[in-house]
C-alpha atoms as a PDB file:
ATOM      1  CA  UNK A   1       0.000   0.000   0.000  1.00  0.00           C
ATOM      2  CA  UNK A   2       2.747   2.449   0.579  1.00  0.00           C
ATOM      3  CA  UNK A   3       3.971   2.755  -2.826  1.00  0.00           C
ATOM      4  CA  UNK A   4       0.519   3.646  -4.341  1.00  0.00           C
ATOM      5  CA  UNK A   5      -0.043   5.999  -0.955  1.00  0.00           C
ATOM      6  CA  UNK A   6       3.211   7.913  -1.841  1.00  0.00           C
ATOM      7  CA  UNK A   7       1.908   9.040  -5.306  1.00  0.00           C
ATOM      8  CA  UNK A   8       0.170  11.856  -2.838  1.00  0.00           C
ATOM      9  CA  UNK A   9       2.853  12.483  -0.437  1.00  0.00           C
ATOM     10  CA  UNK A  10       5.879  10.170  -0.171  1.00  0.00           C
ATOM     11  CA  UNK A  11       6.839  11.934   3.419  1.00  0.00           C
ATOM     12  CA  UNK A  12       3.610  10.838   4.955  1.00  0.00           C
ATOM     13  CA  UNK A  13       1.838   7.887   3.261  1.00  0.00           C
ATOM     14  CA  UNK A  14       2.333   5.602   5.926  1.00  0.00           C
ATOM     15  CA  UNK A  15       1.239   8.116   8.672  1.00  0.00           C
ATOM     16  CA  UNK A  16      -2.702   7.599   6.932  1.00  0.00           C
ATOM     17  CA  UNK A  17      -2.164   4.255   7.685  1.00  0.00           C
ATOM     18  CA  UNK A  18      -2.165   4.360  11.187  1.00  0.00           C
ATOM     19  CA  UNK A  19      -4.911   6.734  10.923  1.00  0.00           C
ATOM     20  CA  UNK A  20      -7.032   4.655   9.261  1.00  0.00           C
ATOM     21  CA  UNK A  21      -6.821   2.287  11.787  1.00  0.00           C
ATOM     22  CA  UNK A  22      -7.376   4.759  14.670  1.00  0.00           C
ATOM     23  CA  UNK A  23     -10.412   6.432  13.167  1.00  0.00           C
ATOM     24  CA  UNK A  24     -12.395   3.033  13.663  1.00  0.00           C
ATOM     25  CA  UNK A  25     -10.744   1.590  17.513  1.00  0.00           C
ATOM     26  CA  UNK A  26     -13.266   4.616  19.081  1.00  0.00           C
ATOM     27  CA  UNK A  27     -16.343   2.550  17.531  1.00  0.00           C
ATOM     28  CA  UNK A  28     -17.655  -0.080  20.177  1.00  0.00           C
ATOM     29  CA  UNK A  29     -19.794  -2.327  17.281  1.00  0.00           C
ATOM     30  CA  UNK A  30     -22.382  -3.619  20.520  1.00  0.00           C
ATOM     31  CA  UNK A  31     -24.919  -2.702  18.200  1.00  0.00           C
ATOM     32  CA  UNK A  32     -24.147  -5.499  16.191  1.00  0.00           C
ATOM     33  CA  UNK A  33     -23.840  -7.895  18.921  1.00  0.00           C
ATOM     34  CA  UNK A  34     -26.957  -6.851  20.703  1.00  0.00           C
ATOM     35  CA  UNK A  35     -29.023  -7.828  18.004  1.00  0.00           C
ATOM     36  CA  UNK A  36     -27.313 -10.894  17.725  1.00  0.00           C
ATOM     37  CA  UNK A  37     -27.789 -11.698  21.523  1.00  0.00           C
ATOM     38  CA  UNK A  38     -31.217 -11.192  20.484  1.00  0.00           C
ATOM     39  CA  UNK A  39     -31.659 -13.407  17.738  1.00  0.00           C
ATOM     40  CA  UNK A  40     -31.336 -17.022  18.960  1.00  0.00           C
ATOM     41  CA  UNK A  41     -28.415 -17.930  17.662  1.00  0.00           C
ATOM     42  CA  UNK A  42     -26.399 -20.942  18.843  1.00  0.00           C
ATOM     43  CA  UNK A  43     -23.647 -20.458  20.740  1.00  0.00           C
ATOM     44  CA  UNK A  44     -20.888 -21.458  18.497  1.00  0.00           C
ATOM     45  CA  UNK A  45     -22.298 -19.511  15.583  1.00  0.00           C
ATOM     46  CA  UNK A  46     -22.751 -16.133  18.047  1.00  0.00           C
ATOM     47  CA  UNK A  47     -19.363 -16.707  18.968  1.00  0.00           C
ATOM     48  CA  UNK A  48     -18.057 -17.186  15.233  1.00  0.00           C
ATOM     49  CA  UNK A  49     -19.900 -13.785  14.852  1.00  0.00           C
ATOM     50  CA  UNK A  50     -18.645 -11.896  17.613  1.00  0.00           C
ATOM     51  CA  UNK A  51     -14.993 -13.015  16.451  1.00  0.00           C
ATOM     52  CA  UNK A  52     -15.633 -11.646  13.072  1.00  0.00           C
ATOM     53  CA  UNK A  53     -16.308  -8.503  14.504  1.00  0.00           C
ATOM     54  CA  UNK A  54     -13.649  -8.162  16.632  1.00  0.00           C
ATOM     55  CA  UNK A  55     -11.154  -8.913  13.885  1.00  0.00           C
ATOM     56  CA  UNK A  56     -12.739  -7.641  10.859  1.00  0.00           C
ATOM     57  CA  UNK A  57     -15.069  -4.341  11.967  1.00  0.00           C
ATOM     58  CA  UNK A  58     -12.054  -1.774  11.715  1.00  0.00           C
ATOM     59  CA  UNK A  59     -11.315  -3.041   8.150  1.00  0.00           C
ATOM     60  CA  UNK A  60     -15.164  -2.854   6.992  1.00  0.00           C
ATOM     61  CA  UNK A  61     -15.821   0.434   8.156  1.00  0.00           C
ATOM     62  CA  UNK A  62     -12.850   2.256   6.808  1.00  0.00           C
ATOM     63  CA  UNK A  63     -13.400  -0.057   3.739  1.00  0.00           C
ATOM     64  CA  UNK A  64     -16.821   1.656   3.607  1.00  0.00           C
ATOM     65  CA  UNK A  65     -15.992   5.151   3.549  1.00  0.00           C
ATOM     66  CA  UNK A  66     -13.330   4.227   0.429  1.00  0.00           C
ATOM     67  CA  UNK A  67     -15.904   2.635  -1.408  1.00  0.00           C
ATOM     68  CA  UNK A  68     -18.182   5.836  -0.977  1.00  0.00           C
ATOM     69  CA  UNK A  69     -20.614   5.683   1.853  1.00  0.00           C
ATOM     70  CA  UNK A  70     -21.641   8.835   3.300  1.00  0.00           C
ATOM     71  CA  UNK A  71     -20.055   9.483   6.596  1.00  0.00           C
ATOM     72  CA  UNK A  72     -23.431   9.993   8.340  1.00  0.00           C
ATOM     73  CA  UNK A  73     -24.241   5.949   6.892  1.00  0.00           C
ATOM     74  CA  UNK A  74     -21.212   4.230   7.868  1.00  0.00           C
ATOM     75  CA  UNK A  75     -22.752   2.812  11.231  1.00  0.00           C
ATOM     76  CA  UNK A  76     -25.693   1.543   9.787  1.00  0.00           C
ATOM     77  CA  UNK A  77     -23.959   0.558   6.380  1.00  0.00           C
ATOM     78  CA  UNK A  78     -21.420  -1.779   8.819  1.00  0.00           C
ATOM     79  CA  UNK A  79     -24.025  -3.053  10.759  1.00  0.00           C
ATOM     80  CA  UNK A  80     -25.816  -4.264   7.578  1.00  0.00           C
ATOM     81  CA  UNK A  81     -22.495  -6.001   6.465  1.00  0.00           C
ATOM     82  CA  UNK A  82     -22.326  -8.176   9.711  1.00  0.00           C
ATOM     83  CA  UNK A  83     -25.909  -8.742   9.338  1.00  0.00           C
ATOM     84  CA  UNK A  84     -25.651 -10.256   6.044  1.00  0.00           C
ATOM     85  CA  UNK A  85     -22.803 -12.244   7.533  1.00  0.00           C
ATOM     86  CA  UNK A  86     -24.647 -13.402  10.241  1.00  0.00           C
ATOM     87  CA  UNK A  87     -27.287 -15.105   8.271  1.00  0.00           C
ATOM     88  CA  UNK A  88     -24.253 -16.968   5.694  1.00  0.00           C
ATOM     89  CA  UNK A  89     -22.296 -18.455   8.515  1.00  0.00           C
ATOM     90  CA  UNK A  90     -22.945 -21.384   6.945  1.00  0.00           C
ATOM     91  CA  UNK A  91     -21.425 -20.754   3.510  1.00  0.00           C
ATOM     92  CA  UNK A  92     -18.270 -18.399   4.947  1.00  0.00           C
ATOM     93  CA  UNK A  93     -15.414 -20.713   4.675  1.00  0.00           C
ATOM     94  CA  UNK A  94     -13.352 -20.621   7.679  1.00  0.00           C
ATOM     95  CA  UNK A  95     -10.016 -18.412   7.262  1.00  0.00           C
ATOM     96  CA  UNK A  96     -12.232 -16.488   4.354  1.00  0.00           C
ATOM     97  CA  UNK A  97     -14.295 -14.559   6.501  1.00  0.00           C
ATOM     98  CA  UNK A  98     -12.581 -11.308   5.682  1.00  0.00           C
ATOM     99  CA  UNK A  99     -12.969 -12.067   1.828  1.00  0.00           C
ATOM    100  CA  UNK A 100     -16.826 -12.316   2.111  1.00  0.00           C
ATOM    101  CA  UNK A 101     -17.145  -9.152   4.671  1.00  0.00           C
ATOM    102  CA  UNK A 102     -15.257  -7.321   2.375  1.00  0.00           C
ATOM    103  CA  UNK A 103     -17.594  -8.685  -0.870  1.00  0.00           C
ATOM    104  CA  UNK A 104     -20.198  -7.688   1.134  1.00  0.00           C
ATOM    105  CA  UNK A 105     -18.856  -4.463   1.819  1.00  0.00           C
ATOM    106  CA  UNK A 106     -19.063  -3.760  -1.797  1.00  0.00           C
ATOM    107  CA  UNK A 107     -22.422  -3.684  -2.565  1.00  0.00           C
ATOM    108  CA  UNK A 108     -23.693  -2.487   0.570  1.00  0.00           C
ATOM    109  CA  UNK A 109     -21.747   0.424  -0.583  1.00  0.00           C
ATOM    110  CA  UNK A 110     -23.279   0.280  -3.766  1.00  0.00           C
ATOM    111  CA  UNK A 111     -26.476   0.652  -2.617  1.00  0.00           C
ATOM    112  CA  UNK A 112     -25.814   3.413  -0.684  1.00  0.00           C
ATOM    113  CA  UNK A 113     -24.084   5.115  -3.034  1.00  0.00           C
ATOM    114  CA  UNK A 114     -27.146   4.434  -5.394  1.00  0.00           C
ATOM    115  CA  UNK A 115     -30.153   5.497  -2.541  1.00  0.00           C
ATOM    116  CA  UNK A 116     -27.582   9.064  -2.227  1.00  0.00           C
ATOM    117  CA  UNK A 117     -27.806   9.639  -5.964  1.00  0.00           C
ATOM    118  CA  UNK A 118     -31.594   9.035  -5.770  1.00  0.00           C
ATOM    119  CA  UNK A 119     -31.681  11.210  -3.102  1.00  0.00           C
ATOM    120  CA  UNK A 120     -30.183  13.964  -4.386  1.00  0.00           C
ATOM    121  CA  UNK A 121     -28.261  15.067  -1.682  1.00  0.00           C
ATOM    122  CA  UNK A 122     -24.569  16.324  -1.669  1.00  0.00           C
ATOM    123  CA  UNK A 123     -22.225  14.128  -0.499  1.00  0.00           C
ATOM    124  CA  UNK A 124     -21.093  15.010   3.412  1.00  0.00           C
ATOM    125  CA  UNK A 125     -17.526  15.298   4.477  1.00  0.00           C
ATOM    126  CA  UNK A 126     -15.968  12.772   6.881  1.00  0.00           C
ATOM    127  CA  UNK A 127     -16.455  14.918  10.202  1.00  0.00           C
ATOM    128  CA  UNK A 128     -18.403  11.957  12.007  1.00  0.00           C
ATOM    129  CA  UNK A 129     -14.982   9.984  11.086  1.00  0.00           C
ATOM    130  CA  UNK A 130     -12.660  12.534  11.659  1.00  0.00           C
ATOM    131  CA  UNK A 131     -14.398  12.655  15.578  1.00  0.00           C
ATOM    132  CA  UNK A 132     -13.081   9.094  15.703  1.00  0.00           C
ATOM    133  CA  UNK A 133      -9.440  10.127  15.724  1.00  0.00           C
ATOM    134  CA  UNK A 134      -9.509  13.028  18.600  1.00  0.00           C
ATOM    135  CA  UNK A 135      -6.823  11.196  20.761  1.00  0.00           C
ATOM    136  CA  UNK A 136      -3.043  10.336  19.626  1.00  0.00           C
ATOM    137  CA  UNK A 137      -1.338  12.325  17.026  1.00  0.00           C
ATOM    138  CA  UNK A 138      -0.594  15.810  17.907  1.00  0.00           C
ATOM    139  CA  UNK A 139      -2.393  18.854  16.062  1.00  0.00           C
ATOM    140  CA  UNK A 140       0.106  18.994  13.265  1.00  0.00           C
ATOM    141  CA  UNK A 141      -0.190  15.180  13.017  1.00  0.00           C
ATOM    142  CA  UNK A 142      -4.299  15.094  12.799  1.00  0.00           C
ATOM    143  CA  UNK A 143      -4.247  18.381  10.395  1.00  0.00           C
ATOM    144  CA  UNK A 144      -1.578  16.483   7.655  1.00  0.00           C
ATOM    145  CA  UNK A 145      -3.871  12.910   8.272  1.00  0.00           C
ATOM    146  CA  UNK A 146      -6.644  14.637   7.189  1.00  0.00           C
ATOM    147  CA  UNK A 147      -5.031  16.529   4.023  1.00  0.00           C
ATOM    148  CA  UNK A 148      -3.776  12.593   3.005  1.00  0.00           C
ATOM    149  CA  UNK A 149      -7.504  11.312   3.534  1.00  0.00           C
ATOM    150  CA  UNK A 150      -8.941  14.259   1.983  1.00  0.00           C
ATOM    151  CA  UNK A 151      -6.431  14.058  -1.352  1.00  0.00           C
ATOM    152  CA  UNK A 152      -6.595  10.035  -1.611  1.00  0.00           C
ATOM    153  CA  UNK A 153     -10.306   9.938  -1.237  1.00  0.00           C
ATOM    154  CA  UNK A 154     -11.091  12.804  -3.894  1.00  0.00           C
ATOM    155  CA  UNK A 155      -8.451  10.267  -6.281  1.00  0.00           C
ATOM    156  CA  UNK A 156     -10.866   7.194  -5.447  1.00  0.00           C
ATOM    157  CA  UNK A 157     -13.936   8.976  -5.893  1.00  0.00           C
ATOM    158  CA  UNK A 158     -12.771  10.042  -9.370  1.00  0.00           C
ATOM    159  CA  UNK A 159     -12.074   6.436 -10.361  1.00  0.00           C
ATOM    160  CA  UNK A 160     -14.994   4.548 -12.127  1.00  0.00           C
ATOM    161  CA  UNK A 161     -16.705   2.058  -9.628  1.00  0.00           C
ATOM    162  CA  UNK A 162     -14.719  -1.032 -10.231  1.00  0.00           C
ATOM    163  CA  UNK A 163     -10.994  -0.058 -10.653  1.00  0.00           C
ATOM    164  CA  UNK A 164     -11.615   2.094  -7.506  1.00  0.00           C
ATOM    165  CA  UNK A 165     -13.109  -1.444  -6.036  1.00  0.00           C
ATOM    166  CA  UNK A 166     -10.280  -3.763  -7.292  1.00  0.00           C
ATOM    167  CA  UNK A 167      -8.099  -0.840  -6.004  1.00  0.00           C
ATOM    168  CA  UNK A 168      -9.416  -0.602  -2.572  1.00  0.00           C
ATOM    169  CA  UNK A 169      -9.886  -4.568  -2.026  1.00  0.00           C
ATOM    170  CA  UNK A 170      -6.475  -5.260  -2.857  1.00  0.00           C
ATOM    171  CA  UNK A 171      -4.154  -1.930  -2.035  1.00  0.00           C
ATOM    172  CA  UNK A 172      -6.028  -0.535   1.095  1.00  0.00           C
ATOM    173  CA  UNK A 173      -7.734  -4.055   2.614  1.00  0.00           C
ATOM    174  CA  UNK A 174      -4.990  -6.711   1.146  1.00  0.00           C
ATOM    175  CA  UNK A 175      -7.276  -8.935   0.194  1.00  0.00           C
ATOM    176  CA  UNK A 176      -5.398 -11.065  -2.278  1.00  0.00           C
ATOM    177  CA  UNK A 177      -6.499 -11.370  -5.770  1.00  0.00           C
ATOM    178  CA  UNK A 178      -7.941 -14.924  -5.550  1.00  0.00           C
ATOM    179  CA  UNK A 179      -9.363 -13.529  -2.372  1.00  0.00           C
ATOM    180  CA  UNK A 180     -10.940 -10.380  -4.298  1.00  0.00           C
ATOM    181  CA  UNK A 181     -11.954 -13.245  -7.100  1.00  0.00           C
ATOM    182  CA  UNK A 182     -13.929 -15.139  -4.847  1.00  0.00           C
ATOM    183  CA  UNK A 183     -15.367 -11.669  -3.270  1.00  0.00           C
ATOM    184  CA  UNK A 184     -16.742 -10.771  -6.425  1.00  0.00           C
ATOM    185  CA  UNK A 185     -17.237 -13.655  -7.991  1.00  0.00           C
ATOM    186  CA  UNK A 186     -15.364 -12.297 -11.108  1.00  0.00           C
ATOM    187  CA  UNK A 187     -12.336 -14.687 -12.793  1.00  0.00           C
ATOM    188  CA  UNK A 188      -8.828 -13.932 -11.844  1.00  0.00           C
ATOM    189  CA  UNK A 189      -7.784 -12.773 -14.435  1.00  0.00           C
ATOM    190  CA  UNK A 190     -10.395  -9.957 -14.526  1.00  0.00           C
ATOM    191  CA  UNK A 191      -9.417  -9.174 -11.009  1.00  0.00           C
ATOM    192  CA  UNK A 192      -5.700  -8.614 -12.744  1.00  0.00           C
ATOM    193  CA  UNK A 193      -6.912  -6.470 -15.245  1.00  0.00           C
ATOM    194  CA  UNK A 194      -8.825  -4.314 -13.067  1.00  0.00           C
ATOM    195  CA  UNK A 195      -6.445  -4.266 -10.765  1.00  0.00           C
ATOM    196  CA  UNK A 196      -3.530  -2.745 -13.306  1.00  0.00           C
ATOM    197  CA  UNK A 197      -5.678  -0.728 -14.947  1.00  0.00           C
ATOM    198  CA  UNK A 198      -6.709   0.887 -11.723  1.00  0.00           C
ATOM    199  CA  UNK A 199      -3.210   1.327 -10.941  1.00  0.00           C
ATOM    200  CA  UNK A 200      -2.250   3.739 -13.665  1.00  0.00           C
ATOM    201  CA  UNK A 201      -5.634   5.678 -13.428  1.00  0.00           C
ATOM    202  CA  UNK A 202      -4.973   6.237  -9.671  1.00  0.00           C
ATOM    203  CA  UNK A 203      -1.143   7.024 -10.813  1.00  0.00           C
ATOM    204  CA  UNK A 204      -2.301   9.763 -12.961  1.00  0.00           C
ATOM    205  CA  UNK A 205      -5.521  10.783 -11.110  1.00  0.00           C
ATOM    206  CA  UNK A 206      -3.375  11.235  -8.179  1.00  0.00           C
ATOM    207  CA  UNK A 207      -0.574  13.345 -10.376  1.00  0.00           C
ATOM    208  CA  UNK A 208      -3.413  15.949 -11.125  1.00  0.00           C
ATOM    209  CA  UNK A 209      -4.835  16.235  -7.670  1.00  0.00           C
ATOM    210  CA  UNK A 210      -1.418  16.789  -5.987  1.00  0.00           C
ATOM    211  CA  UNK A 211      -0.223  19.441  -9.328  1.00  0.00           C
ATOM    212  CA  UNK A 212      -4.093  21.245  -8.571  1.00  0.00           C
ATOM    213  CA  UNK A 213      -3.712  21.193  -4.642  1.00  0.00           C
ATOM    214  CA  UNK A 214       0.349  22.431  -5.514  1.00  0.00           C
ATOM    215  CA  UNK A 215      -0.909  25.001  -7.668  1.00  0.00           C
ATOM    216  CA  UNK A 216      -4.004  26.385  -5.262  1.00  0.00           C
ATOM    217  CA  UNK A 217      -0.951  27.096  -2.166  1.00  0.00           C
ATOM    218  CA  UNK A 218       0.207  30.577  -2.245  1.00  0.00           C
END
């Protein structure tokens, strides 16, 4: 990930990183599990579920927000994911749950992207996830994070919907590609397609944004 992350700033790719991670270790997912305590669920499979969770919730929510969702969705949008989940515990092969959360991912955030553009409303900025990340890095720190996730989400959300996907799956969650195969049910070689085509659009995409934001600084 940290070659593709230093197309926008080689000095502090891996800094956004870490603050990926940070923005989602404030979220306490007990919504999730409460509904699943209420749901009648074995044991075995409630544990299964609350393991996935605790492994895999960080990587779906900032998954999420790459992929699109509105910052004011991604609780409910994750919660959906695990839901799905929760009723394919039979079919999720063990040691691929993090392949099928993330396939899932996908087209929840398709649909939400699809229900905004119905909506007609204008996309919201990422304060509810930049409230996650309140405690660590210093000022300086938090303002330069937020440039990084500003710049590499305006590059995604100029990519057409599945290079930005293959992008995201494979550079930001490291899914691997027979992992991202399986995902989205797509043939491998597909998946390697995307994948380097998606490379040199972000290359480029990324090139204009950093020349535009260069060019805006007085």
């Amino acid at each position: 990930m940290a070659p593709l992350l230093a197309h926008l700033c080689p000095a502090s790719a891996a800094s956004l990183v870490v603050e990926d991670v940070e923005i989602c270790e404030a979220d306490e997912p007990r919504f999730v599990e409460d509904g699943w305590a209420r749901s009648g669920e074995p044991a075995a499979e409630k544990a299964r579920l609350r393991g996935m969770v605790e492994a895999h919730f960080d990587a779906v929510y900032v998954a999420l927000r790459r992929l699109g969702v509105p910052a004011a969705e991604l609780d409910d949008c994750a919660q959906q994911v695990f839901v799905v989940a929760s009723g394919k515990l039979a079919v999720i092969q063990p040691g691929r749950e993090k392949a099928f959360l993330m396939g899932t991912a996908v087209h929840v955030a398709s649909h939400a992207r699809r229900s905004q553009r119905r909506r007609r409303e204008v996309p919201e900025g990422d304060e509810a996830a930049d409230g996650k990340a309140d405690e660590g890095p210093q000022p300086d720190e938090i303002v330069e994070q937020r440039r990084l996730r500003a710049l590499l989400d305006e590059v995604l959300a100029a990519m057409p919907e599945e290079l930005r996907t293959a992008l995201v799956l494979f550079e930001l969650e490291e899914l691997t590609m027979q992992e991202i195969s399986a995902a989205l049910d797509l043939p491998m070689g597909t998946v390697a397609s995307r994948l380097r085509r998606a490379r040199e659009v972000f290359t480029k995409l990324s090139a204009r944004v950093v020349n535009t934001q260069g060019r805006g600084r007085p």
